[in-house]
PDB file of N, CA and C in Angstrom:
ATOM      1  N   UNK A   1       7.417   5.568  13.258  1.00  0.00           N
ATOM      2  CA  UNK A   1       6.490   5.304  12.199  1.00  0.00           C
ATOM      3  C   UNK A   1       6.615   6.434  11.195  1.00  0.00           C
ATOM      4  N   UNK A   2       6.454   6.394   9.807  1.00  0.00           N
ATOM      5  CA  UNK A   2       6.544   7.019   9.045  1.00  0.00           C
ATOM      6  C   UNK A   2       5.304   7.027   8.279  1.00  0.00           C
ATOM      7  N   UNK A   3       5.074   7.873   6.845  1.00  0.00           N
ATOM      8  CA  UNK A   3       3.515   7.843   6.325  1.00  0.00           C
ATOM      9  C   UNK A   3       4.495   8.659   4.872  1.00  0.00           C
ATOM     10  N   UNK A   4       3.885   8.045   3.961  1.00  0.00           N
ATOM     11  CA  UNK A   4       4.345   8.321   2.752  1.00  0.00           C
ATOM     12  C   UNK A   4       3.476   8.346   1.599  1.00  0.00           C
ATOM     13  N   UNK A   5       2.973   9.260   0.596  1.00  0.00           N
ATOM     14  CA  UNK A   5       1.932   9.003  -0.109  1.00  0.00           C
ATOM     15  C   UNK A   5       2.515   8.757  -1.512  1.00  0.00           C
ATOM     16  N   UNK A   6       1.941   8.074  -2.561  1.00  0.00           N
ATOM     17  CA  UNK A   6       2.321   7.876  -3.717  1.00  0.00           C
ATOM     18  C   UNK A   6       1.275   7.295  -4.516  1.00  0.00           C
ATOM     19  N   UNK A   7       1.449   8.248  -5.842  1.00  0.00           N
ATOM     20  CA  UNK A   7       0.682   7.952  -7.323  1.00  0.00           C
ATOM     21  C   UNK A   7       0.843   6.539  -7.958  1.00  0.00           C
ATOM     22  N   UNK A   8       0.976   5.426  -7.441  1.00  0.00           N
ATOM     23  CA  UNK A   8       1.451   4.523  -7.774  1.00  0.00           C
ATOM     24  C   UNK A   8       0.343   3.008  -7.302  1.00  0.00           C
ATOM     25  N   UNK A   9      -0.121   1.879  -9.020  1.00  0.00           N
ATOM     26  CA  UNK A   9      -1.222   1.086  -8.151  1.00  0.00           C
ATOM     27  C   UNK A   9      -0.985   0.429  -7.232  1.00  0.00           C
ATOM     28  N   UNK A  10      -2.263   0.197  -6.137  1.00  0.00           N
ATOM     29  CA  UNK A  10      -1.952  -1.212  -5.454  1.00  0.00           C
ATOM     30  C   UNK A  10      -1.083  -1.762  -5.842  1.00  0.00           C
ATOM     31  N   UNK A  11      -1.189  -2.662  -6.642  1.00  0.00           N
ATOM     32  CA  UNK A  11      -0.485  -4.257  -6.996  1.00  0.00           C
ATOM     33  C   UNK A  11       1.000  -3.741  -7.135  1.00  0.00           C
ATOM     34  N   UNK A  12       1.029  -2.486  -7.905  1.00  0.00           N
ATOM     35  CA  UNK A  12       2.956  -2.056  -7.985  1.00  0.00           C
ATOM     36  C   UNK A  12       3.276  -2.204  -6.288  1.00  0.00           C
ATOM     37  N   UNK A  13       3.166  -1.054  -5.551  1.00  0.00           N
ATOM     38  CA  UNK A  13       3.322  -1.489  -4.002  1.00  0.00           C
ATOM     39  C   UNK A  13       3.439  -2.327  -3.378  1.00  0.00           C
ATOM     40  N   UNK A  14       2.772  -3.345  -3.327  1.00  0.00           N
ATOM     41  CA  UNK A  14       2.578  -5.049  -2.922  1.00  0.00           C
ATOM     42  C   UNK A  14       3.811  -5.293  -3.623  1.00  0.00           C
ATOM     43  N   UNK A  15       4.026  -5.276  -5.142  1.00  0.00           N
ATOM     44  CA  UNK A  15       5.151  -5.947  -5.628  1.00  0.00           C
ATOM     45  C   UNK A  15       6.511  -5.432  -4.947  1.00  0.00           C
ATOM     46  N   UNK A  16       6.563  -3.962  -4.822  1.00  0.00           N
ATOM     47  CA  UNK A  16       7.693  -3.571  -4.264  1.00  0.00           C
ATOM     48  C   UNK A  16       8.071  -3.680  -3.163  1.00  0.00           C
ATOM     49  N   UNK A  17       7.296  -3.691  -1.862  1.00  0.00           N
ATOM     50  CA  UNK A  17       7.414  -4.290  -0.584  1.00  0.00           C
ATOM     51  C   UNK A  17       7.950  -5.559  -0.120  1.00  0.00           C
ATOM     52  N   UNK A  18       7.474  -6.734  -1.253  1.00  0.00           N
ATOM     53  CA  UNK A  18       7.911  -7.954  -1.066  1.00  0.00           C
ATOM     54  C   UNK A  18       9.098  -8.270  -1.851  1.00  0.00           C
ATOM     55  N   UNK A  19       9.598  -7.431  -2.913  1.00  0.00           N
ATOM     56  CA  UNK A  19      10.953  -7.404  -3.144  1.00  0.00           C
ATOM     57  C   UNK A  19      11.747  -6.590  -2.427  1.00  0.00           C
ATOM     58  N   UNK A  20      11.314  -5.930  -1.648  1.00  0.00           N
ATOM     59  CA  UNK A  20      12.430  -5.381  -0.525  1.00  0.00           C
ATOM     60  C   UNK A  20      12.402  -6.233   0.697  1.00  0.00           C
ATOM     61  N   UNK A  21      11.558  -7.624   0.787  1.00  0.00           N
ATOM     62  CA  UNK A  21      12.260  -8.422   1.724  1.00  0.00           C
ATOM     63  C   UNK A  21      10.950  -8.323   2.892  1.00  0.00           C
ATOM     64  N   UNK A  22      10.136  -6.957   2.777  1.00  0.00           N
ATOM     65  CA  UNK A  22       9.139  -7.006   3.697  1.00  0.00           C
ATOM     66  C   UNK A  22       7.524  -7.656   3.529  1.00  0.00           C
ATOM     67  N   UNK A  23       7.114  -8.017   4.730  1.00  0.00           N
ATOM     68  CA  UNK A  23       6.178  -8.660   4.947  1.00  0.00           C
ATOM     69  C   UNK A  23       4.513  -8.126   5.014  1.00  0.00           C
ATOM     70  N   UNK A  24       4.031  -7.862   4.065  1.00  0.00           N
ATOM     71  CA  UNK A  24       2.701  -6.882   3.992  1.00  0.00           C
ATOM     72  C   UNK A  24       1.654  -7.544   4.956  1.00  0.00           C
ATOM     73  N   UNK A  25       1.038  -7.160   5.723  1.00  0.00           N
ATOM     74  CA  UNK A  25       0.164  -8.094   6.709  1.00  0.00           C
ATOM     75  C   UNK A  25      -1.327  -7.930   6.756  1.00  0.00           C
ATOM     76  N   UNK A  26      -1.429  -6.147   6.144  1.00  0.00           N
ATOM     77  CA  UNK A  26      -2.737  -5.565   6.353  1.00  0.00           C
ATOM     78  C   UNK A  26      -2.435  -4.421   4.668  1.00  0.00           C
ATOM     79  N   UNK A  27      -4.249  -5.059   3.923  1.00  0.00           N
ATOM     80  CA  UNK A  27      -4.037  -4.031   2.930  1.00  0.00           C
ATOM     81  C   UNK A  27      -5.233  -3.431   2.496  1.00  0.00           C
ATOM     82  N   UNK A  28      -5.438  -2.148   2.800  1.00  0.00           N
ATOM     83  CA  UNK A  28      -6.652  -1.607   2.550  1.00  0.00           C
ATOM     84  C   UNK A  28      -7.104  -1.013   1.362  1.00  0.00           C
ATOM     85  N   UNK A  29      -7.877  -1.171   0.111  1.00  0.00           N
ATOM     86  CA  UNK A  29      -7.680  -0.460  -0.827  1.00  0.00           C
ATOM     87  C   UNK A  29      -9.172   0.140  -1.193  1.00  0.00           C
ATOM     88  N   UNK A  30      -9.620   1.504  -1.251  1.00  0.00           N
ATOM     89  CA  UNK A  30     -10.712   1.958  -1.342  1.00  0.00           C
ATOM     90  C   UNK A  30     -10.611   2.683  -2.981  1.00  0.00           C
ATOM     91  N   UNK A  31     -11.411   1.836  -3.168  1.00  0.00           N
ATOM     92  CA  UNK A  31     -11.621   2.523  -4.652  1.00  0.00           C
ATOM     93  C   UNK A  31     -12.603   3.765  -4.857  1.00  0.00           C
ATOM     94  N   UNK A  32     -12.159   4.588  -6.718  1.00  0.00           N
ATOM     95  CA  UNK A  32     -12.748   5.854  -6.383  1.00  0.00           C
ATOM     96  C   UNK A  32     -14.114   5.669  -6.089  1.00  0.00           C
ATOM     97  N   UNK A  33     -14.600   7.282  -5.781  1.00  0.00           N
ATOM     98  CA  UNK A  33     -16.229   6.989  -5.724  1.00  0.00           C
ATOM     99  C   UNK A  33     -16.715   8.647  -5.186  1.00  0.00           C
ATOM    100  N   UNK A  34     -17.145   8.899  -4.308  1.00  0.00           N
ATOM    101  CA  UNK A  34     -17.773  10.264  -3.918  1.00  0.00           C
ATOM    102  C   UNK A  34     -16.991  11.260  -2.968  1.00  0.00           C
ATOM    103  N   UNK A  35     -16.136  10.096  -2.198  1.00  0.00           N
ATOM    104  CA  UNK A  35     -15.162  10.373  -1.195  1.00  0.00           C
ATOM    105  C   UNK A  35     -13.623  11.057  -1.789  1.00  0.00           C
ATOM    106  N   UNK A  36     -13.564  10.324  -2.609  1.00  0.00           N
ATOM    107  CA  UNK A  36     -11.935  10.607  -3.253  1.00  0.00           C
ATOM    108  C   UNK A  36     -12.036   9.991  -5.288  1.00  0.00           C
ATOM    109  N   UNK A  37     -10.862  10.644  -5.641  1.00  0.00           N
ATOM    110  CA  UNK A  37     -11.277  10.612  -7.014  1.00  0.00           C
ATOM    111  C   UNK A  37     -10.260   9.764  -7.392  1.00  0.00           C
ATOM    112  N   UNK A  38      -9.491   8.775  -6.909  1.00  0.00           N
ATOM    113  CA  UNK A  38      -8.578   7.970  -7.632  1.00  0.00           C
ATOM    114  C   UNK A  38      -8.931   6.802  -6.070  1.00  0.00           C
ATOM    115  N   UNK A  39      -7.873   5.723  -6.180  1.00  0.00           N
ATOM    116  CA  UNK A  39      -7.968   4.708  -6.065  1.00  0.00           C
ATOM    117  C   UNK A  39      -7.275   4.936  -4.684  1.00  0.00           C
ATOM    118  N   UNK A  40      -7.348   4.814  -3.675  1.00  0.00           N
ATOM    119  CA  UNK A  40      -6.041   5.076  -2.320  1.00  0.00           C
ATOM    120  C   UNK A  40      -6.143   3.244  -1.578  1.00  0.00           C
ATOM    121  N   UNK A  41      -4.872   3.454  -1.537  1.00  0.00           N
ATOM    122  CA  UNK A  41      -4.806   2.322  -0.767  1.00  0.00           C
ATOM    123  C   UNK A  41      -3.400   2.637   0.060  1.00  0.00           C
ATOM    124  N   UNK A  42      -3.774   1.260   1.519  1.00  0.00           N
ATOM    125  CA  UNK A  42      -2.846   1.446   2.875  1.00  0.00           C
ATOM    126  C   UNK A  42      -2.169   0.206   2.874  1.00  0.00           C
ATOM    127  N   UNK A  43      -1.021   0.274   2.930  1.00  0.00           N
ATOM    128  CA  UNK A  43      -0.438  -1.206   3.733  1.00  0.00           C
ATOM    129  C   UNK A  43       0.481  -1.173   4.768  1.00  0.00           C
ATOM    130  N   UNK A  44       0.119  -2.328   5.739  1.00  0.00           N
ATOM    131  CA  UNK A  44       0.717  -2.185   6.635  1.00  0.00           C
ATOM    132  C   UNK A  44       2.442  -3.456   6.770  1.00  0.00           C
ATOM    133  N   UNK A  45       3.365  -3.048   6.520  1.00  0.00           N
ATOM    134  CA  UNK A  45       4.312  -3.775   6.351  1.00  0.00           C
ATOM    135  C   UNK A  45       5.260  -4.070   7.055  1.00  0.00           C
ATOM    136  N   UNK A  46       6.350  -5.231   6.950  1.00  0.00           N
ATOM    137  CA  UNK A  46       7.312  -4.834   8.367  1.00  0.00           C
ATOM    138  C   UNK A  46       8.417  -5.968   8.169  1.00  0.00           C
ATOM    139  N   UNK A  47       9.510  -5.668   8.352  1.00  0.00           N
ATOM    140  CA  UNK A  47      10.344  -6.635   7.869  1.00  0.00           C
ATOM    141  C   UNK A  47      10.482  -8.136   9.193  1.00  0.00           C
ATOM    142  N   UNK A  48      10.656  -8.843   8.464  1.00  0.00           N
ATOM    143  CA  UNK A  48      10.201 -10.537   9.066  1.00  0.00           C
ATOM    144  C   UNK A  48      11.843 -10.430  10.161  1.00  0.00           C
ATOM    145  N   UNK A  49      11.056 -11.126  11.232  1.00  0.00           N
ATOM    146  CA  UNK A  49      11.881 -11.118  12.615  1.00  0.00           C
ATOM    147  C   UNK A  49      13.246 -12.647  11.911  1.00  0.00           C
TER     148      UNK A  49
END
């Protein structure tokens, strides 16, 4: 497993995942607020069997 962070929105990510062929399954996106000052989001991805 790997973990990679990047300045980059949701929706770019999603787009780039599914043009590399992989399958996004789980996507968490917490917007700013008191906790953190920009937008973070998780996805969980994986290329199709």
């Amino acid at each position: 497993m790997s973990y990679e962070s990047h300045l980059v929105p949701p929706d770019r990510i999603a787009d780039l995942l599914a043009r590399a062929g992989l399958v996004v399954s789980a996507r968490l996106v917490q917007e700013p607020g008191q906790a953190a000052r920009r937008t973070v989001a998780t996805f969980l991805a994986a290329k199709p069997e």
